[in-house]
N, C-alpha and C. Protein backbone atom coordinates (compact mmCIF):
# COMPACT_ATOMS: atom_id res chain seq x y z
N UNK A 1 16.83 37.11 73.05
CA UNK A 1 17.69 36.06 72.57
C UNK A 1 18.71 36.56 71.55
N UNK A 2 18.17 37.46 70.66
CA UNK A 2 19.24 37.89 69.71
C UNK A 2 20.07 38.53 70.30
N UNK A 3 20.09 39.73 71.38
CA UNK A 3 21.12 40.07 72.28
C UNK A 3 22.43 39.12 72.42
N UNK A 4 21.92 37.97 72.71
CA UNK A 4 23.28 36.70 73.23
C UNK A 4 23.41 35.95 72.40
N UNK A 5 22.43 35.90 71.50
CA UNK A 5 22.90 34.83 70.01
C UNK A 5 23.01 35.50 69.06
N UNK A 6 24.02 36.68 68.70
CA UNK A 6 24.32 37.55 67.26
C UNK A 6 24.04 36.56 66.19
N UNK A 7 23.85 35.04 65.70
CA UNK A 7 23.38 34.17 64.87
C UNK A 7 21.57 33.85 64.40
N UNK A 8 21.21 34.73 65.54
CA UNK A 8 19.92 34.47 65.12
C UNK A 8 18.55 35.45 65.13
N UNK A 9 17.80 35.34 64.82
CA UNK A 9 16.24 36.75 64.30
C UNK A 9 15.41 35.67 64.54
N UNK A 10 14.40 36.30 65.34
CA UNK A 10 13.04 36.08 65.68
C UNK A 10 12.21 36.36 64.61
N UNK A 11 11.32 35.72 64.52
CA UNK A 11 10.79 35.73 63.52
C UNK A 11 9.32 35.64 64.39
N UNK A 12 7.44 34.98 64.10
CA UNK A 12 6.71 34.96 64.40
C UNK A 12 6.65 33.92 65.64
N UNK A 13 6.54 34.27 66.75
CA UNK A 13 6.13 33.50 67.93
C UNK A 13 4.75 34.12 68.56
N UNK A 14 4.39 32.91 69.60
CA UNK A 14 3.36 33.15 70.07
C UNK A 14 3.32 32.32 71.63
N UNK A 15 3.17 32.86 72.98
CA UNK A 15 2.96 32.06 74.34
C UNK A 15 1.80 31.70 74.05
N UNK A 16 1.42 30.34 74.15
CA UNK A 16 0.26 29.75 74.60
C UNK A 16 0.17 29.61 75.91
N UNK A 17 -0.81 28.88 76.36
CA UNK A 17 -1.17 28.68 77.82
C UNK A 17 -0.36 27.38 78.04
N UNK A 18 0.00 26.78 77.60
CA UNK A 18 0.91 25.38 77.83
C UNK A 18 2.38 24.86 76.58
N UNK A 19 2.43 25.74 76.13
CA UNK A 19 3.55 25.88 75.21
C UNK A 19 3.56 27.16 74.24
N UNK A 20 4.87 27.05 73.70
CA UNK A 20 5.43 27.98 72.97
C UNK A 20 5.64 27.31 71.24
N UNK A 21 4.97 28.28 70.21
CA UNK A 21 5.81 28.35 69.39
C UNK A 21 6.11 29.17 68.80
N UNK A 22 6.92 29.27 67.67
CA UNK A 22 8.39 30.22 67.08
C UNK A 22 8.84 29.55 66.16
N UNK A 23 9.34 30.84 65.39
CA UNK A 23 10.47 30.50 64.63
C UNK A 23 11.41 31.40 64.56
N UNK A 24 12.79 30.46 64.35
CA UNK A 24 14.07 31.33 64.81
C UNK A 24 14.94 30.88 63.61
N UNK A 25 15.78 32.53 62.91
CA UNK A 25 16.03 32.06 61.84
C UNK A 25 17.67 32.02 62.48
N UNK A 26 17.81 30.99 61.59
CA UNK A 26 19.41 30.87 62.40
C UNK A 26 20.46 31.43 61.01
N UNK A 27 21.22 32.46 61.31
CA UNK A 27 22.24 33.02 59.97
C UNK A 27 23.89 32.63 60.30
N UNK A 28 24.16 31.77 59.51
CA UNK A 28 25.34 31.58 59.38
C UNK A 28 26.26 32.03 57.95
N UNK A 29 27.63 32.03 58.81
CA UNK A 29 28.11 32.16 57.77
C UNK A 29 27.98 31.09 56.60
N UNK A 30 28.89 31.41 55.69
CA UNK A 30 28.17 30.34 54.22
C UNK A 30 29.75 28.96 54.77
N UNK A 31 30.88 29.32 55.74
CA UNK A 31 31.79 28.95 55.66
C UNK A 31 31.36 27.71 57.19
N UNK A 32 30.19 28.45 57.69
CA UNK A 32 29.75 27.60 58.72
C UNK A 32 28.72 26.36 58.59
N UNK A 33 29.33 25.39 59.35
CA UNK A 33 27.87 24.24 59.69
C UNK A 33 27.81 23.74 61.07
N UNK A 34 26.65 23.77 61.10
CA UNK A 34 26.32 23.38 62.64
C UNK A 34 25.71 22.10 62.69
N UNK A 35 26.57 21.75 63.82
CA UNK A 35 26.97 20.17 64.55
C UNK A 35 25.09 19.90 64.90
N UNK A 36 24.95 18.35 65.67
CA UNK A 36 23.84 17.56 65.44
C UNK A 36 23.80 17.79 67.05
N UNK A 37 24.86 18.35 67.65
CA UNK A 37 24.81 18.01 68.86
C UNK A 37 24.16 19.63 69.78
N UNK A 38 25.10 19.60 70.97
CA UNK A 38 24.77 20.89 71.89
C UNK A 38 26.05 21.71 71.18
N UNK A 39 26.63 21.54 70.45
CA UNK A 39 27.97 22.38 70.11
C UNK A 39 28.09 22.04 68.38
N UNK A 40 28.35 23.42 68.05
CA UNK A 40 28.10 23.30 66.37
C UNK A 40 29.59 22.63 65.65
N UNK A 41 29.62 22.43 64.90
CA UNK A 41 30.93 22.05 64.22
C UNK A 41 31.96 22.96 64.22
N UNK A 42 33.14 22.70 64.15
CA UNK A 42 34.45 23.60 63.69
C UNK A 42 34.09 24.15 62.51
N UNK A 43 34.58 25.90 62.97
CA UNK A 43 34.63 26.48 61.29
C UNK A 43 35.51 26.84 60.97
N UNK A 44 36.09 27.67 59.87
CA UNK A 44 36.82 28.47 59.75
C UNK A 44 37.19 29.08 60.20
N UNK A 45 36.73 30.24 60.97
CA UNK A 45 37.01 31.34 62.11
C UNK A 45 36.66 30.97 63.14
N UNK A 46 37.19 29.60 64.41
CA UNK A 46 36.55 29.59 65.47
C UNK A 46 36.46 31.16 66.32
N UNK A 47 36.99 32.34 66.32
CA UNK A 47 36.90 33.18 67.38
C UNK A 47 35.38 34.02 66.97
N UNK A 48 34.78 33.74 66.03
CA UNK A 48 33.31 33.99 65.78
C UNK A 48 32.70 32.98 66.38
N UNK A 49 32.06 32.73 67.58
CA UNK A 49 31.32 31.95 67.79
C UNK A 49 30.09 31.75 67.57
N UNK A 50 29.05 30.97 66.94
CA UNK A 50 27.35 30.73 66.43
C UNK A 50 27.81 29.26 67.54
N UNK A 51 26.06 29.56 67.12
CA UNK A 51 25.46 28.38 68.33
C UNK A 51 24.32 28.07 67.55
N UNK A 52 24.17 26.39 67.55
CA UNK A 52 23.08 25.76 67.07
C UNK A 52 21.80 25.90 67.77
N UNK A 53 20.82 25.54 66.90
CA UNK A 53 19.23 25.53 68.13
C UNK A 53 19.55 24.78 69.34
N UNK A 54 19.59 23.61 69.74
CA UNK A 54 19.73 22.80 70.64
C UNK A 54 20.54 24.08 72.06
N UNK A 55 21.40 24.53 72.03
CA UNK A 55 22.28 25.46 72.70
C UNK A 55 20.66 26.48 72.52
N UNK A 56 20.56 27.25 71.74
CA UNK A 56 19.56 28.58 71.92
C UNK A 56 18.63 28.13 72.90
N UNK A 57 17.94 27.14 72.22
CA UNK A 57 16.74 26.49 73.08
C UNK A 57 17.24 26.24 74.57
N UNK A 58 18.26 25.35 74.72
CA UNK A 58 18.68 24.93 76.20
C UNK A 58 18.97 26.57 76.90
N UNK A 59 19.33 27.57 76.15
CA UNK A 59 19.44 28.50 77.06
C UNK A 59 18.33 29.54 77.44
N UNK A 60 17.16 29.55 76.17
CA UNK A 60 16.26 29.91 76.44
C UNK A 60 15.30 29.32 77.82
N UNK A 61 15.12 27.88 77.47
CA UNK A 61 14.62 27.02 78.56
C UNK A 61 15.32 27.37 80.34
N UNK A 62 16.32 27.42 80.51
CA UNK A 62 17.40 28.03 81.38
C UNK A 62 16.87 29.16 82.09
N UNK A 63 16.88 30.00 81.32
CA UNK A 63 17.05 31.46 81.82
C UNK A 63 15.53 31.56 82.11
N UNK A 64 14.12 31.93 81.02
CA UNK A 64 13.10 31.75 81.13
C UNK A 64 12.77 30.86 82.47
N UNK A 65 13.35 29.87 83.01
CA UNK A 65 12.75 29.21 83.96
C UNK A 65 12.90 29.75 85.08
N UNK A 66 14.35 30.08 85.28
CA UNK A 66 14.91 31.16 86.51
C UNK A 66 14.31 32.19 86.53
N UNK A 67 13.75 32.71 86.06
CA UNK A 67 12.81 33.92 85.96
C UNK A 67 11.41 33.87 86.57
N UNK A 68 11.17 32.47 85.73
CA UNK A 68 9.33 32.28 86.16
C UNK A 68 9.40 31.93 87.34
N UNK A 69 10.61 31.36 87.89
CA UNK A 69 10.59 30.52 89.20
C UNK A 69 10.42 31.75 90.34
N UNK A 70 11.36 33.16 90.10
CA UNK A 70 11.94 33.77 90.76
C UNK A 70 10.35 34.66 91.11
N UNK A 71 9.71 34.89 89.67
CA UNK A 71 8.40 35.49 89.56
C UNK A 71 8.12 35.05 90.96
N UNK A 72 7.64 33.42 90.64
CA UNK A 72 6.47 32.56 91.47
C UNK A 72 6.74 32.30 92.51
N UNK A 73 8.14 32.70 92.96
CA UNK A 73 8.94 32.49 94.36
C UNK A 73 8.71 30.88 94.65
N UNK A 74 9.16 30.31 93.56
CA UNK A 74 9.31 28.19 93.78
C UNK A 74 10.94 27.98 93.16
N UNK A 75 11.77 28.70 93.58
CA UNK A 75 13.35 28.30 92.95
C UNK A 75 13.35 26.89 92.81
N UNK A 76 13.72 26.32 91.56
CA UNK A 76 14.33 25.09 91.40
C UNK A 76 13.38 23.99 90.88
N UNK A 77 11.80 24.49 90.71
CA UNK A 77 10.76 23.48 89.87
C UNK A 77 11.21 23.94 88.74
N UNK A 78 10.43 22.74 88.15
CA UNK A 78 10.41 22.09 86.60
C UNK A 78 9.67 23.25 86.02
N UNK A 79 9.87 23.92 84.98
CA UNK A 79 8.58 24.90 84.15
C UNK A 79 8.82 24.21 82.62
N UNK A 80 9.78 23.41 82.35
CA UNK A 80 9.66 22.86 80.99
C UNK A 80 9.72 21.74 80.57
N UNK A 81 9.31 20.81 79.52
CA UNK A 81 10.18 19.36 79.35
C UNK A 81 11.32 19.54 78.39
N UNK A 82 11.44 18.33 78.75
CA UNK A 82 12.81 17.92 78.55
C UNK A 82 13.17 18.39 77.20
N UNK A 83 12.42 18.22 76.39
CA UNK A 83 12.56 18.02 74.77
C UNK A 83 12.21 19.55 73.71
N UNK A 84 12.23 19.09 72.74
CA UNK A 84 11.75 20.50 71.86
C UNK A 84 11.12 19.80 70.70
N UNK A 85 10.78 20.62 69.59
CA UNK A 85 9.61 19.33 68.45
C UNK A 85 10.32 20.85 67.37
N UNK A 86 11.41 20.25 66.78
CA UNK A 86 11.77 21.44 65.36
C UNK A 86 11.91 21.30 63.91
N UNK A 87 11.39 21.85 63.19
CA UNK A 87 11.61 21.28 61.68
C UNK A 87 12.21 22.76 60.78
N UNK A 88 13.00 22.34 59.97
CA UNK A 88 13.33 23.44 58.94
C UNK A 88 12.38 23.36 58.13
N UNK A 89 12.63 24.48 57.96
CA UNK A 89 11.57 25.26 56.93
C UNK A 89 11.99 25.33 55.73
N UNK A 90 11.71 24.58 54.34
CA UNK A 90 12.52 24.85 53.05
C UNK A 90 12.50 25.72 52.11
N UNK A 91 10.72 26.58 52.44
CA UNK A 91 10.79 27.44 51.40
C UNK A 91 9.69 28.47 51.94
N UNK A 92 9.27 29.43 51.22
CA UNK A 92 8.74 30.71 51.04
C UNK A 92 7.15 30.10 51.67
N UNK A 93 6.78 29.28 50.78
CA UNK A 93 5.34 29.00 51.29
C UNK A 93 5.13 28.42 52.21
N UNK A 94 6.35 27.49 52.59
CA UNK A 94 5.93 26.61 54.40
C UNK A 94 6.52 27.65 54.89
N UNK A 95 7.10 28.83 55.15
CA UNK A 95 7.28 29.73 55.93
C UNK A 95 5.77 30.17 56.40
N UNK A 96 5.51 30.97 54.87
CA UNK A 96 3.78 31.58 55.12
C UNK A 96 2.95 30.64 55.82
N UNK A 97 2.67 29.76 55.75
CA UNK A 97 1.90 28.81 56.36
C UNK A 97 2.40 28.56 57.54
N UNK A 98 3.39 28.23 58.41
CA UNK A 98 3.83 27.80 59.55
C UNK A 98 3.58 29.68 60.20
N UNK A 99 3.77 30.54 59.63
CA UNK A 99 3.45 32.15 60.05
C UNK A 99 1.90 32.28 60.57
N UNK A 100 1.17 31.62 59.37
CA UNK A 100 -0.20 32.01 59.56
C UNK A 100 -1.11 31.23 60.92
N UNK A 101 0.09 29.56 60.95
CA UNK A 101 -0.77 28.47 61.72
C UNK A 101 0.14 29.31 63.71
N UNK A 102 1.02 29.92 63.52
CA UNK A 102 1.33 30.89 64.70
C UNK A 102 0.28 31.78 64.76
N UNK A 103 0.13 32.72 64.40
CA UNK A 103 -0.45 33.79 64.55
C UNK A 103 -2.01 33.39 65.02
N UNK A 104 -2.82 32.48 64.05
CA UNK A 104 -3.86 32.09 64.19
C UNK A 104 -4.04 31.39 65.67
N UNK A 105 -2.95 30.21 65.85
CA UNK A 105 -3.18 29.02 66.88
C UNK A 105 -4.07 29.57 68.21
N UNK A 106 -3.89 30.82 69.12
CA UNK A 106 -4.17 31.01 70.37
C UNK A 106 -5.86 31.10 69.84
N UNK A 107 -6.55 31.67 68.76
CA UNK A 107 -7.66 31.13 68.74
C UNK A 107 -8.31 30.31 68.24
N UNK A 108 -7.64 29.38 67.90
CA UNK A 108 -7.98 27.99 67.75
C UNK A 108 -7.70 27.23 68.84
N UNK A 109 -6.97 27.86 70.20
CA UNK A 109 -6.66 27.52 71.78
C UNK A 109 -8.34 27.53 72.02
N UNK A 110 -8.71 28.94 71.91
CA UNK A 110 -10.09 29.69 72.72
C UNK A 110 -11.10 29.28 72.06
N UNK A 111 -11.17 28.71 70.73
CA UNK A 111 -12.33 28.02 70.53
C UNK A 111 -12.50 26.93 70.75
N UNK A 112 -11.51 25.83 71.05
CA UNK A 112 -11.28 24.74 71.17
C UNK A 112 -11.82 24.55 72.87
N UNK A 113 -11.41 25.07 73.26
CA UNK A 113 -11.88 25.80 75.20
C UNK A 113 -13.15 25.68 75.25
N UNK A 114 -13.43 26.74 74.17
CA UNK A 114 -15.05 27.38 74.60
C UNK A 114 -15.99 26.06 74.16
N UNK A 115 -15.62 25.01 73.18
CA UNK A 115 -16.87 24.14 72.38
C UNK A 115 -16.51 23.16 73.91
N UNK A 116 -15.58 23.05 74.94
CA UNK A 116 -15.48 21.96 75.79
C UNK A 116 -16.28 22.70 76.80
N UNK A 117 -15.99 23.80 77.20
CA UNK A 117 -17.11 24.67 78.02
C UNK A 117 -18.19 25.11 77.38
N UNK A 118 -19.02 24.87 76.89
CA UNK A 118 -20.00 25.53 76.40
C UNK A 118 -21.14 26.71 77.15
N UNK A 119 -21.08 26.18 78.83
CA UNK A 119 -21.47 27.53 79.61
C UNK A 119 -20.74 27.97 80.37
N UNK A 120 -19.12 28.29 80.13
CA UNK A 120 -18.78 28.95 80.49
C UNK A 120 -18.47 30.23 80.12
């Protein structure tokens, strides 16, 4: 993603078995603000182009799907919904914490599994 979005750094993600999460730090200039919509606001320098989440995400969702589809040889199914669930992050410690509840989550997936299977 950072390849095609020079605006943004990956930060801690993790594939689950039925969703994704991440965090993506988005760097703008100090002269930039980004719009509410699929297209960020006018800046100063339009020939620098940044792109808001809504755009990253829709293109992540995009491309990722054409891929899995192409994997699974099913061109043209659904692999995502519609929507996304995002919050800014305001400071140092809900960073650490939203870091730790990534990293941790997939086994809190496998224990959560295992207490519903218990002989499996």
């Amino acid at each position: 993603m950072p390849i095609h979005y020079l605006n943004i750094r990956l930060d801690e993600f993790v594939i689950m078995p039925d969703h994704v999460h991440g965090i993506i730090f988005i760097e703008n200039d100090p002269d930039y603000h980004v719009g509410a919509g699929f297209k960020p606001a006018p800046t100063k320098n339009p020939k620098t182009k940044k792109h808001g989440l809504p755009e990253i995400i829709r293109a992540l969702k995009t491309f990722s799907a054409q891929r899995i589809n192409e994997i699974r040889n099913t061109p043209g199914q659904p692999v995502w919904q519609r929507s996304f669930i995002d919050r800014i992050i305001r400071n140092e410690s809900e960073l650490t914490r939203i870091r730790d509840y990534i990293v941790n989550n997939p086994l809190k997936w496998q224990f959560d599994k295992d207490k519903e299977n218990p002989n499996s």
